[in-house]
Protein backbone atom coordinates (compact mmCIF):
# COMPACT_ATOMS: atom_id res chain seq x y z
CA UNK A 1 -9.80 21.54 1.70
CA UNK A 2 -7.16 19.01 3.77
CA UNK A 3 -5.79 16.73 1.48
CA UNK A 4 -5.65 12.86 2.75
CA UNK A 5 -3.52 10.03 2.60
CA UNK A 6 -5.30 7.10 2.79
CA UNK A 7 -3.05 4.15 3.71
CA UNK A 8 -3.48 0.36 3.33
CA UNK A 9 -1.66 -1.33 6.21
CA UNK A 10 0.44 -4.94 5.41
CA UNK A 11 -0.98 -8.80 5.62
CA UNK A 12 -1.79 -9.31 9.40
CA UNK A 13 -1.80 -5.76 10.46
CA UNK A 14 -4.70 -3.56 11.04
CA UNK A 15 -5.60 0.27 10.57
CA UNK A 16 -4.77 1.53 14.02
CA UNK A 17 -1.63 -0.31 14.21
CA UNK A 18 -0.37 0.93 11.14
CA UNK A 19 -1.33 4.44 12.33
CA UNK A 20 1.19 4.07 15.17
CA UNK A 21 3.64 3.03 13.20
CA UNK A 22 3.35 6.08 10.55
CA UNK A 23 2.90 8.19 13.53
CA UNK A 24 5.96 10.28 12.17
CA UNK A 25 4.34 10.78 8.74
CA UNK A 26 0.94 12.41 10.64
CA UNK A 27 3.02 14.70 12.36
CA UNK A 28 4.96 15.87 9.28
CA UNK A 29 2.25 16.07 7.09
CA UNK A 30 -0.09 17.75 10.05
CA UNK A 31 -1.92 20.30 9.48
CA UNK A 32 -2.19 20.38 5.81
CA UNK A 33 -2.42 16.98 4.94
CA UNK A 34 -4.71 14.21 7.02
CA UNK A 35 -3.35 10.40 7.60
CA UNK A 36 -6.56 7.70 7.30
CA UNK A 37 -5.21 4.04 7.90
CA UNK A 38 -7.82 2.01 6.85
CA UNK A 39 -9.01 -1.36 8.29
CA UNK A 40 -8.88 -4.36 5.76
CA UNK A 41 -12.18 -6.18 5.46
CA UNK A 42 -11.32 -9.51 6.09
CA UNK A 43 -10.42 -11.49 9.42
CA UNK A 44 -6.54 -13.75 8.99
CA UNK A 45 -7.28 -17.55 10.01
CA UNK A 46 -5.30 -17.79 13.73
CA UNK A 47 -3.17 -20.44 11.43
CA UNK A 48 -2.26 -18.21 9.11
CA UNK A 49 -0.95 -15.85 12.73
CA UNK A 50 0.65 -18.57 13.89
CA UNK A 51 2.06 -19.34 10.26
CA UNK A 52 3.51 -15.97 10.09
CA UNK A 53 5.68 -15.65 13.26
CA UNK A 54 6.55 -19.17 13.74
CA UNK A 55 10.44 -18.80 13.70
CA UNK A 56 10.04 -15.15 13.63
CA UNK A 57 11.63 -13.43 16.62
CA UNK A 58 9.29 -10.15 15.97
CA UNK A 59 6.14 -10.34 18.23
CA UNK A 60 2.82 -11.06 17.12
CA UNK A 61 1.18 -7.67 16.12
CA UNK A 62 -2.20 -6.60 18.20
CA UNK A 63 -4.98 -8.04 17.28
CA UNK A 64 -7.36 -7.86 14.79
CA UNK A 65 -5.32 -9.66 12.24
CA UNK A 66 -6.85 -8.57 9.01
CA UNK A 67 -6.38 -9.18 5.38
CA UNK A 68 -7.36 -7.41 2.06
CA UNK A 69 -7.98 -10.71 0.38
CA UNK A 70 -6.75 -14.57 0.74
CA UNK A 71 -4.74 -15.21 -2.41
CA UNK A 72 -6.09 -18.92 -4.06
CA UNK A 73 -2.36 -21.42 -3.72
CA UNK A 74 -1.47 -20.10 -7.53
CA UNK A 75 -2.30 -16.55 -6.32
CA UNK A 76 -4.69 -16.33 -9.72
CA UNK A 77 -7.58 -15.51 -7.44
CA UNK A 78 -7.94 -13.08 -4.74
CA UNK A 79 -10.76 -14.05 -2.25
CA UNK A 80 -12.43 -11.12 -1.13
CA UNK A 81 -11.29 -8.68 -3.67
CA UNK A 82 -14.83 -7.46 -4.37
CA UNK A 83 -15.31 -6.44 -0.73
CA UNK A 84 -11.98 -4.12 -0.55
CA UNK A 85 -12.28 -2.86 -4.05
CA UNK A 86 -15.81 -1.58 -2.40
CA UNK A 87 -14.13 -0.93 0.78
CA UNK A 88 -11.56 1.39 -0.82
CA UNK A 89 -13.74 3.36 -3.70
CA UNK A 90 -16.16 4.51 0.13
CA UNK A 91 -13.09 5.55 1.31
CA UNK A 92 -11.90 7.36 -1.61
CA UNK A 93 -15.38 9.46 -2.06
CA UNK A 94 -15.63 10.06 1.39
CA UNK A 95 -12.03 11.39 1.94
CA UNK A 96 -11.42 13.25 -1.40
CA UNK A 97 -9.40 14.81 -2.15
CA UNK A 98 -6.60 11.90 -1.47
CA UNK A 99 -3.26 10.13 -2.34
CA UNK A 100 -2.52 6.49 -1.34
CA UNK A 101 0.04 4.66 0.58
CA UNK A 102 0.20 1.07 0.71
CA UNK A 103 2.77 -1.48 2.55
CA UNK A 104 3.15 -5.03 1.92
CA UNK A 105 -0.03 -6.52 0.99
CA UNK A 106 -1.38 -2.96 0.72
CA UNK A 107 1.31 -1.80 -1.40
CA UNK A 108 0.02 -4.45 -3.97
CA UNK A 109 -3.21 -3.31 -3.15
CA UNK A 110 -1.72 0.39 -3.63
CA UNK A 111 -0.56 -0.46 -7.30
CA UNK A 112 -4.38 -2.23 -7.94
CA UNK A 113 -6.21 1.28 -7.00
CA UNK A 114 -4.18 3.00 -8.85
CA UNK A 115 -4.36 1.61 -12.24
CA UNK A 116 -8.47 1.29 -11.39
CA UNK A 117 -8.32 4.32 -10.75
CA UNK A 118 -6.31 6.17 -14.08
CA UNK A 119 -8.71 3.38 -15.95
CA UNK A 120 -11.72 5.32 -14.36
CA UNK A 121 -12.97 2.08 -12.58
CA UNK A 122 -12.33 4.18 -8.96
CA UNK A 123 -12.44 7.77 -7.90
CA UNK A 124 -9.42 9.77 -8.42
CA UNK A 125 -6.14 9.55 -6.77
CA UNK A 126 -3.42 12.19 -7.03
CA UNK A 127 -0.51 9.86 -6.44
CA UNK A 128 0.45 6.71 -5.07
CA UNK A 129 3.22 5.69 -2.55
CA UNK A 130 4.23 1.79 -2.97
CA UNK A 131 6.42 0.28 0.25
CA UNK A 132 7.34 -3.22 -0.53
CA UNK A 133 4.95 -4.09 -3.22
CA UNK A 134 4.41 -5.98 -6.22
CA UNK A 135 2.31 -6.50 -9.11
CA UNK A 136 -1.11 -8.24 -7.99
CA UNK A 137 -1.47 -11.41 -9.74
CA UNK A 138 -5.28 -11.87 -9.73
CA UNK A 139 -6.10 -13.02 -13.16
CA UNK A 140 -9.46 -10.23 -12.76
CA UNK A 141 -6.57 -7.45 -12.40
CA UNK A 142 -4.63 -8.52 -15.23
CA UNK A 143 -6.14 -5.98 -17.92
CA UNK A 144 -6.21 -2.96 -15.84
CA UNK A 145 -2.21 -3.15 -16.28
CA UNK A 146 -2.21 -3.24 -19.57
CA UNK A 147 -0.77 0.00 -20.00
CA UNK A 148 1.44 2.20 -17.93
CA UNK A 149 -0.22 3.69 -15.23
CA UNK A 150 -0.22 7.50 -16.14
CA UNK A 151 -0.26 8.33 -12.39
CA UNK A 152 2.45 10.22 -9.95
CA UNK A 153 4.00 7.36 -8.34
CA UNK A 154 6.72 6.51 -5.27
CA UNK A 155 8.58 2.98 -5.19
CA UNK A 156 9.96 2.19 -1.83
CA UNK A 157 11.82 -0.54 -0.66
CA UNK A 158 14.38 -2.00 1.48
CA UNK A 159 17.73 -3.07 0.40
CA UNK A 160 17.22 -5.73 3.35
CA UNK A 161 13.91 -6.87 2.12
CA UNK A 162 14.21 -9.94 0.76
CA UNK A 163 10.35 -10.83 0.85
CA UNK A 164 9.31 -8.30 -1.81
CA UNK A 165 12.67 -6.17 -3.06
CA UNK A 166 12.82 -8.26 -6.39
CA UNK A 167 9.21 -7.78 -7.25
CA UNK A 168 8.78 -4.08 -6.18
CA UNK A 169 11.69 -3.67 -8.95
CA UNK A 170 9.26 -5.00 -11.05
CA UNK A 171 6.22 -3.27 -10.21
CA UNK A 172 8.20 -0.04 -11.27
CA UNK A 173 7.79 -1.18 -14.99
CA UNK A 174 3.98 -1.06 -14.48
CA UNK A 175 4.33 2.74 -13.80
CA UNK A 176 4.44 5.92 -16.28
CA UNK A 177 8.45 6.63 -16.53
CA UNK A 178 7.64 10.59 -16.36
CA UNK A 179 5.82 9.86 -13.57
CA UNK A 180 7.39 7.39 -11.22
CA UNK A 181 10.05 7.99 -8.66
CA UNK A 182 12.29 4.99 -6.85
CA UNK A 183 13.94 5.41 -3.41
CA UNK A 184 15.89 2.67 -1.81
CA UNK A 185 17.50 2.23 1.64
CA UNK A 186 18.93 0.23 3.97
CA UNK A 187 15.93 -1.35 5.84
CA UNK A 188 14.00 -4.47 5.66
CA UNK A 189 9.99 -4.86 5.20
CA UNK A 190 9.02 -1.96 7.10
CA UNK A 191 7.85 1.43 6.03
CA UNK A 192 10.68 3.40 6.52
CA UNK A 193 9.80 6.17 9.40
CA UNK A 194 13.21 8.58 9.36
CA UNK A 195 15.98 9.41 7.43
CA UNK A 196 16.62 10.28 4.01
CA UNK A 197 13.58 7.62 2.34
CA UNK A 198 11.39 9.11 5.20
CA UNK A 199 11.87 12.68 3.77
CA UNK A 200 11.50 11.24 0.38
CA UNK A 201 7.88 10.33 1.09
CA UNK A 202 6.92 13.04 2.58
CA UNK A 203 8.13 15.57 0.04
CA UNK A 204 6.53 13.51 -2.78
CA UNK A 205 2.99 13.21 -0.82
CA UNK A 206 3.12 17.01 -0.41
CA UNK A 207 3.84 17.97 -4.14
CA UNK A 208 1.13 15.69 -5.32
CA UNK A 209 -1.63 17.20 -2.87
């Protein structure tokens, strides 16, 4: 039975642009091993686009712009939450048996699924890969990291990233120390697609399938 990683692409992005992007990883992992990049649920606001490159000198991503939930100003509430926690137990059923990857948004998203999932609230995952997360901050998702999450798990960031670096360290905490692996490198807030962090991901997806 082939084995799937399901990955949640970043705020903004969508599925089939994140596939390009991890092309590397499908062609590593190929055949034994299957890379789904799923499409968020929710549509970004064209301000919120325009909010996100203004100054930026990286071009706007292709369109659809999508979102896994709009966080409430205090980040307490995640609008649309319901529809991607349904979104993502589908995906999990229909693509067993898998391991997640998440990036950005998704890598908070990532961390979410996974303790749901070790609580029994999602079908089971056999390991999680976090790029640039953090801890969600939804009040609803509070209790479900009560614990440590007793799940394999793979913390990823840039030492360039200074949008999430400081709270991926802290997301680490929320994670079974048996369990949980860290890699840094020298990027930003991308997934990193060569080099020595690249191998890193790829061996720990393929021990965990």
């Amino acid at each position: 039975m082939t084995h799937t990683l399901l990955v949640f692409h970043g705020f903004t992005m969508n599925g089939e642009v994140m596939r390009e992007a991890l092309e590397p990883f499908a062609n590593a992992l190929a055949p034994k091993m299957r890379l789904v990049c799923l499409n968020a649920p929710h549509p970004c606001s064209a301000e919120t686009v325009e909010r996100m490159y203004r100054g930026s000198s990286q071009a706007a991503l292709s369109a659809p712009h999508l979102c896994w939930w709009n966080a409430s100003d205090d980040g307490l509430e995640y609008r649309g939450w319901q529809e991607t926690r349904e979104l993502v137990g589908e995906a999990l059923e229909r693509f067993a048996p898998a391991s997640i990857l998440g990036f950005s948004q998704g890598g908070i998203l990532a961390a979410a699924v996974a303790a749901l999932s070790c609580s029994g609230n999602l079908p089971p995952i056999h390991s999680a890969v976090l790029v640039a997360g953090r801890k969600p901050r939804a009040a609803t998702l509070q209790a479900a990291f009560m614990e440590p999450i007793a799940l394999p798990s793979l913390h990823v960031w840039g030492e360039r990233d200074t949008l999430t670096r400081e709270y991926s360290e802290e997301l680490v905490e929320c994670f079974s120390a048996p369990e949980r692996e860290v890699v840094r490198w020298p990027g930003g807030h991308v997934v990193p697609t060569h080099g020595p962090a690249f191998d890193a991901i790829v061996r720990f997806v393929t021990e965990h399938a």
